[in-house]
C-alpha atoms as a PDB file:
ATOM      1  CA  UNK A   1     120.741 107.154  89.476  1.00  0.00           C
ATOM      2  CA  UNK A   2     117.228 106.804  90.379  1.00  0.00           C
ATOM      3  CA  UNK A   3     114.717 109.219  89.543  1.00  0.00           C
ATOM      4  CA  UNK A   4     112.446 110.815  92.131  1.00  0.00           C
ATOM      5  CA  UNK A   5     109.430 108.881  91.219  1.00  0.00           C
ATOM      6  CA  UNK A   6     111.325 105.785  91.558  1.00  0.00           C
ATOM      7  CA  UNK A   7     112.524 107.102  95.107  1.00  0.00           C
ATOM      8  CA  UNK A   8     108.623 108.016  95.174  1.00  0.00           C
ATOM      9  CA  UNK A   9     107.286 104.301  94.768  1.00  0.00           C
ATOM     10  CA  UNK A  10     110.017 102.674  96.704  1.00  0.00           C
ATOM     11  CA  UNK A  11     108.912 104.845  99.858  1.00  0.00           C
ATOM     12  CA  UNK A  12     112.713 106.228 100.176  1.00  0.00           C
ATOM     13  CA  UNK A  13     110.230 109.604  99.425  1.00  0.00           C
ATOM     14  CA  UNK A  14     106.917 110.361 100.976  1.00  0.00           C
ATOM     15  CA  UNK A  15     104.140 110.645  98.867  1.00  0.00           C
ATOM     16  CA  UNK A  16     100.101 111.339  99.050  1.00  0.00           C
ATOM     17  CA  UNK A  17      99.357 107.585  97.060  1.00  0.00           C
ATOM     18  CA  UNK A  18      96.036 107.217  95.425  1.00  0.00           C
ATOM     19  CA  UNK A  19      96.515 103.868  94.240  1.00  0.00           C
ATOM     20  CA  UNK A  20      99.073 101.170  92.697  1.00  0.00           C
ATOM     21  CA  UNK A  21      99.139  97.779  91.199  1.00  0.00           C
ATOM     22  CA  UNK A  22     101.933  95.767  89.938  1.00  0.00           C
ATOM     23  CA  UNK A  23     103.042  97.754  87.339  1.00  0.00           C
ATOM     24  CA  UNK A  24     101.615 101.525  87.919  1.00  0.00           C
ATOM     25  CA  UNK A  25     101.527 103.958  90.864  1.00  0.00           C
ATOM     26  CA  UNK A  26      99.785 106.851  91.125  1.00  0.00           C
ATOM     27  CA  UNK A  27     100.183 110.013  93.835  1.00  0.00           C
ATOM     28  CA  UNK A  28      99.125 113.445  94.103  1.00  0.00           C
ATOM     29  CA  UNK A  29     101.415 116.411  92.337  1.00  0.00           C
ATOM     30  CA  UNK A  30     103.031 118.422  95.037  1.00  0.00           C
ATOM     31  CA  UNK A  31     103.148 121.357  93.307  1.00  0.00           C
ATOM     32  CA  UNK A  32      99.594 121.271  91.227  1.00  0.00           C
ATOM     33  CA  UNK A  33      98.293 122.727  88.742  1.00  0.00           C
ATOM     34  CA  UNK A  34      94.669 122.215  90.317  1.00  0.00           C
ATOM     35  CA  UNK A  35      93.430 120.742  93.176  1.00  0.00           C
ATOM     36  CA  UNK A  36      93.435 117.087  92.714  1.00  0.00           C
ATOM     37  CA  UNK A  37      96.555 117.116  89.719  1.00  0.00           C
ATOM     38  CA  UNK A  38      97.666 113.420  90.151  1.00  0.00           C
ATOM     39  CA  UNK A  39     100.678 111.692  88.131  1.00  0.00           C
ATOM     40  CA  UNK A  40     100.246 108.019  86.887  1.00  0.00           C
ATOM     41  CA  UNK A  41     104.094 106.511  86.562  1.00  0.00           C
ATOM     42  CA  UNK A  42     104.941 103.033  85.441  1.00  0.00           C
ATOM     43  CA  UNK A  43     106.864 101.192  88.366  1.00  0.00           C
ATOM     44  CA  UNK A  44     109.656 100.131  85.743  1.00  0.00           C
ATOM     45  CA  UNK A  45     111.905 103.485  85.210  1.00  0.00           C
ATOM     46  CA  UNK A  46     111.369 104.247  81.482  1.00  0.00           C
ATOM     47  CA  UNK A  47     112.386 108.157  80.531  1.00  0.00           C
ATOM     48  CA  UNK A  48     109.957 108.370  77.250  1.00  0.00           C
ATOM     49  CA  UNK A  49     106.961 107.579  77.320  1.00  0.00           C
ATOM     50  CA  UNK A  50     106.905 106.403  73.609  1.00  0.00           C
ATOM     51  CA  UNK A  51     109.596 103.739  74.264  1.00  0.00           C
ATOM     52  CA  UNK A  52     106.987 101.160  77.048  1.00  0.00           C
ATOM     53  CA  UNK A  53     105.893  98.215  75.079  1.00  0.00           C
ATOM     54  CA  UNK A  54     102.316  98.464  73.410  1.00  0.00           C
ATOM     55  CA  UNK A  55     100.301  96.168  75.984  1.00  0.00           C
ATOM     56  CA  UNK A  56     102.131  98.126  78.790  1.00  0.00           C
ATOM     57  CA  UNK A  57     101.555 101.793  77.671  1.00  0.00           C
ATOM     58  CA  UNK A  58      97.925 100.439  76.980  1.00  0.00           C
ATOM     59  CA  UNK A  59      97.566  99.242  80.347  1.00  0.00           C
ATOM     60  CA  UNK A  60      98.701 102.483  81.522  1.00  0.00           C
ATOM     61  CA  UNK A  61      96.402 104.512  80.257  1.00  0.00           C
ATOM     62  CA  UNK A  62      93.351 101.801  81.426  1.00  0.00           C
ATOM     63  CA  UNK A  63      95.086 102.357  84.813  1.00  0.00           C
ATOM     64  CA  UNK A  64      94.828 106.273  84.183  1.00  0.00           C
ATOM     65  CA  UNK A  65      91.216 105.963  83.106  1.00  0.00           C
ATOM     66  CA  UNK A  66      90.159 104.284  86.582  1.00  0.00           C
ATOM     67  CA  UNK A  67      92.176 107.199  88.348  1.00  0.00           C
ATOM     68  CA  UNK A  68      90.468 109.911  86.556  1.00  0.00           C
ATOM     69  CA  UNK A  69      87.062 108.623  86.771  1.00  0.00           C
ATOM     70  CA  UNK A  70      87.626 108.642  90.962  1.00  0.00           C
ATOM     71  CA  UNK A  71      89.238 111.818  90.490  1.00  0.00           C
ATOM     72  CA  UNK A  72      86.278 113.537  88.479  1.00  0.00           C
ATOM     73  CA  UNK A  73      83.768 112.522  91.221  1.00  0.00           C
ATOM     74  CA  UNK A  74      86.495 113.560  93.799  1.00  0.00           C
ATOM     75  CA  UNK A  75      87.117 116.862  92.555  1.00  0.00           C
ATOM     76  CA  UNK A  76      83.848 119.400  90.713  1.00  0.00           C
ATOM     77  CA  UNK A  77      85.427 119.871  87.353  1.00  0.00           C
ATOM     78  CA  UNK A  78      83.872 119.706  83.918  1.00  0.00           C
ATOM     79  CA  UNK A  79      86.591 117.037  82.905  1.00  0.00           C
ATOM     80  CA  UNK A  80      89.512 115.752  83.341  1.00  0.00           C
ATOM     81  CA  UNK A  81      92.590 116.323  81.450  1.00  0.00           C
ATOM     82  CA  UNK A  82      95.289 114.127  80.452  1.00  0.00           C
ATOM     83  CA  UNK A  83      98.860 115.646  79.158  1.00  0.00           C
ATOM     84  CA  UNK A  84     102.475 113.864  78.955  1.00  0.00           C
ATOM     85  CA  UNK A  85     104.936 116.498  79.103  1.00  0.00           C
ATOM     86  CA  UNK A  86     108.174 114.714  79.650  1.00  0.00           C
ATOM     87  CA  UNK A  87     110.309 116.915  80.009  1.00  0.00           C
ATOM     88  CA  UNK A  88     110.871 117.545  83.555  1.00  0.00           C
ATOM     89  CA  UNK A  89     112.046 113.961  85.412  1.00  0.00           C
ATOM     90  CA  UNK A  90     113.350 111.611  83.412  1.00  0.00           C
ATOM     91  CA  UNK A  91     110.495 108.991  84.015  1.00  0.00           C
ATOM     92  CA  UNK A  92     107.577 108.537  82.195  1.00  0.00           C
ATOM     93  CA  UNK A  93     104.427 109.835  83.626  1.00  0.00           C
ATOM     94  CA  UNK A  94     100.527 110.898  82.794  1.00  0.00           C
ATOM     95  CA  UNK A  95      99.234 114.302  84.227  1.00  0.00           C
ATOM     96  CA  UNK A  96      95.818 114.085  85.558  1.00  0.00           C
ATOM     97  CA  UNK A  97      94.217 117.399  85.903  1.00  0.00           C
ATOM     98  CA  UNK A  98      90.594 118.251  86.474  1.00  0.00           C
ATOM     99  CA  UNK A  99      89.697 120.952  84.170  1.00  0.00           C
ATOM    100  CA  UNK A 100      86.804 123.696  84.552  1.00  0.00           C
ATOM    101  CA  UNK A 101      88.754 125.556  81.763  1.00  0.00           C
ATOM    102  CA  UNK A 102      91.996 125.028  79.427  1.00  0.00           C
ATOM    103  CA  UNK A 103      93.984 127.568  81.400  1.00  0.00           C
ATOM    104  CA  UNK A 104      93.834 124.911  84.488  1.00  0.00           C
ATOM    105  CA  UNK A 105      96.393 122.557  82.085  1.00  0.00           C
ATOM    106  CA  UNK A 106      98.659 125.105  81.155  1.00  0.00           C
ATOM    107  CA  UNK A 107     102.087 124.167  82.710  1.00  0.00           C
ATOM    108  CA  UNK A 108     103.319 127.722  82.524  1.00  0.00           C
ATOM    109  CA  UNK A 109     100.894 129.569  85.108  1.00  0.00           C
ATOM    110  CA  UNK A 110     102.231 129.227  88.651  1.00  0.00           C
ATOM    111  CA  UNK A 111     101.884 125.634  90.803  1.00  0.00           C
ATOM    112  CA  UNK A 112      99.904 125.884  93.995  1.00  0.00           C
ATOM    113  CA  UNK A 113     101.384 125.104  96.872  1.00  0.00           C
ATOM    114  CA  UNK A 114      98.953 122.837  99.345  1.00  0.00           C
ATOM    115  CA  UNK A 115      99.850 122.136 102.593  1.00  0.00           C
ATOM    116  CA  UNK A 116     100.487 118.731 103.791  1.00  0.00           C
ATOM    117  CA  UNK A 117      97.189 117.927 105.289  1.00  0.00           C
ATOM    118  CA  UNK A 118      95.526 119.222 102.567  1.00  0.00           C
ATOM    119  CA  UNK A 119      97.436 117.097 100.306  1.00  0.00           C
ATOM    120  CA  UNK A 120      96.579 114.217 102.437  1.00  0.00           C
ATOM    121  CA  UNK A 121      92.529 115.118 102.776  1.00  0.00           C
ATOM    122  CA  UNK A 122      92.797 115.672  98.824  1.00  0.00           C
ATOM    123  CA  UNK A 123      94.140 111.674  98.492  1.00  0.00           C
ATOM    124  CA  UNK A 124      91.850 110.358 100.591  1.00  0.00           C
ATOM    125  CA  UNK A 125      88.699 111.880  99.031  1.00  0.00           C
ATOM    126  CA  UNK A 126      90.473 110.863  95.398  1.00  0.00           C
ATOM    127  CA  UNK A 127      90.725 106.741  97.452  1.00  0.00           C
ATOM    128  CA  UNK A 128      87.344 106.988  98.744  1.00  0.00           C
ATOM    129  CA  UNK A 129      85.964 107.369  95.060  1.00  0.00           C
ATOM    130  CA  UNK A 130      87.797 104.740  93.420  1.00  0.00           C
ATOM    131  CA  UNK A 131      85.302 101.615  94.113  1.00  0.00           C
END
């Protein structure tokens, strides 16, 4: 069965997209940490993280790296962090989180809950930043 970030790129579910190439797609987290959390999933359904081939995990995090630096100017925030939990679909993914402190990446406080148009005005500010 498909996971729900493979529904997520094939459009079956709607989702706040910040970018995607051929390989990668990244959208905002519905339930964020922070303003601005964003997930970076390879198109190809892989469960671990540890098991993509080299050149493609590499290019993943390149493809991170371009998010985040949109996302930073997006988003006030001291940095970004990065964290690959795992543990919660069965589909690789990167965590994107802009950090003021190291509370904002700690996956046991409680998720926000946004509203849809503030998920959508938080993707476009992330897409207007990434040229």
């Amino acid at each position: 069965m498909a996971s729900i970030f493979t529904k997520i790129i094939s459009g079956e579910i709607p989702s706040h997209k910040i970018e995607e190439n051929d390989k990668f797609f990244a959208f905002l987290d519905v339930f964020p940490l922070v303003q601005g959390h964003v997930l970076v999933v390879p198109k190809k359904e892989t469960d671990y993280i540890f098991d993509i081939e080299d050149a493609e995990l590499a290019e993943m995090i390149v493809f991170a790296k371009h998010i985040a630096k949109a996302l930073k100017k997006a988003v006030p925030c001291k940095r970004i962090g990065m964290s690959v939990i795992g543990l919660e679909v069965p589909h690789a993914h990167i965590h994107l989180v802009p950090m003021n402190t190291a509370n904002d990446v700690n996956f046991t406080q409680p998720k926000l809950k946004p509203t849809q148009e503030e998920l959508a005005g938080m993707a476009e500010r992330i897409r207007s930043r990434l040229r």
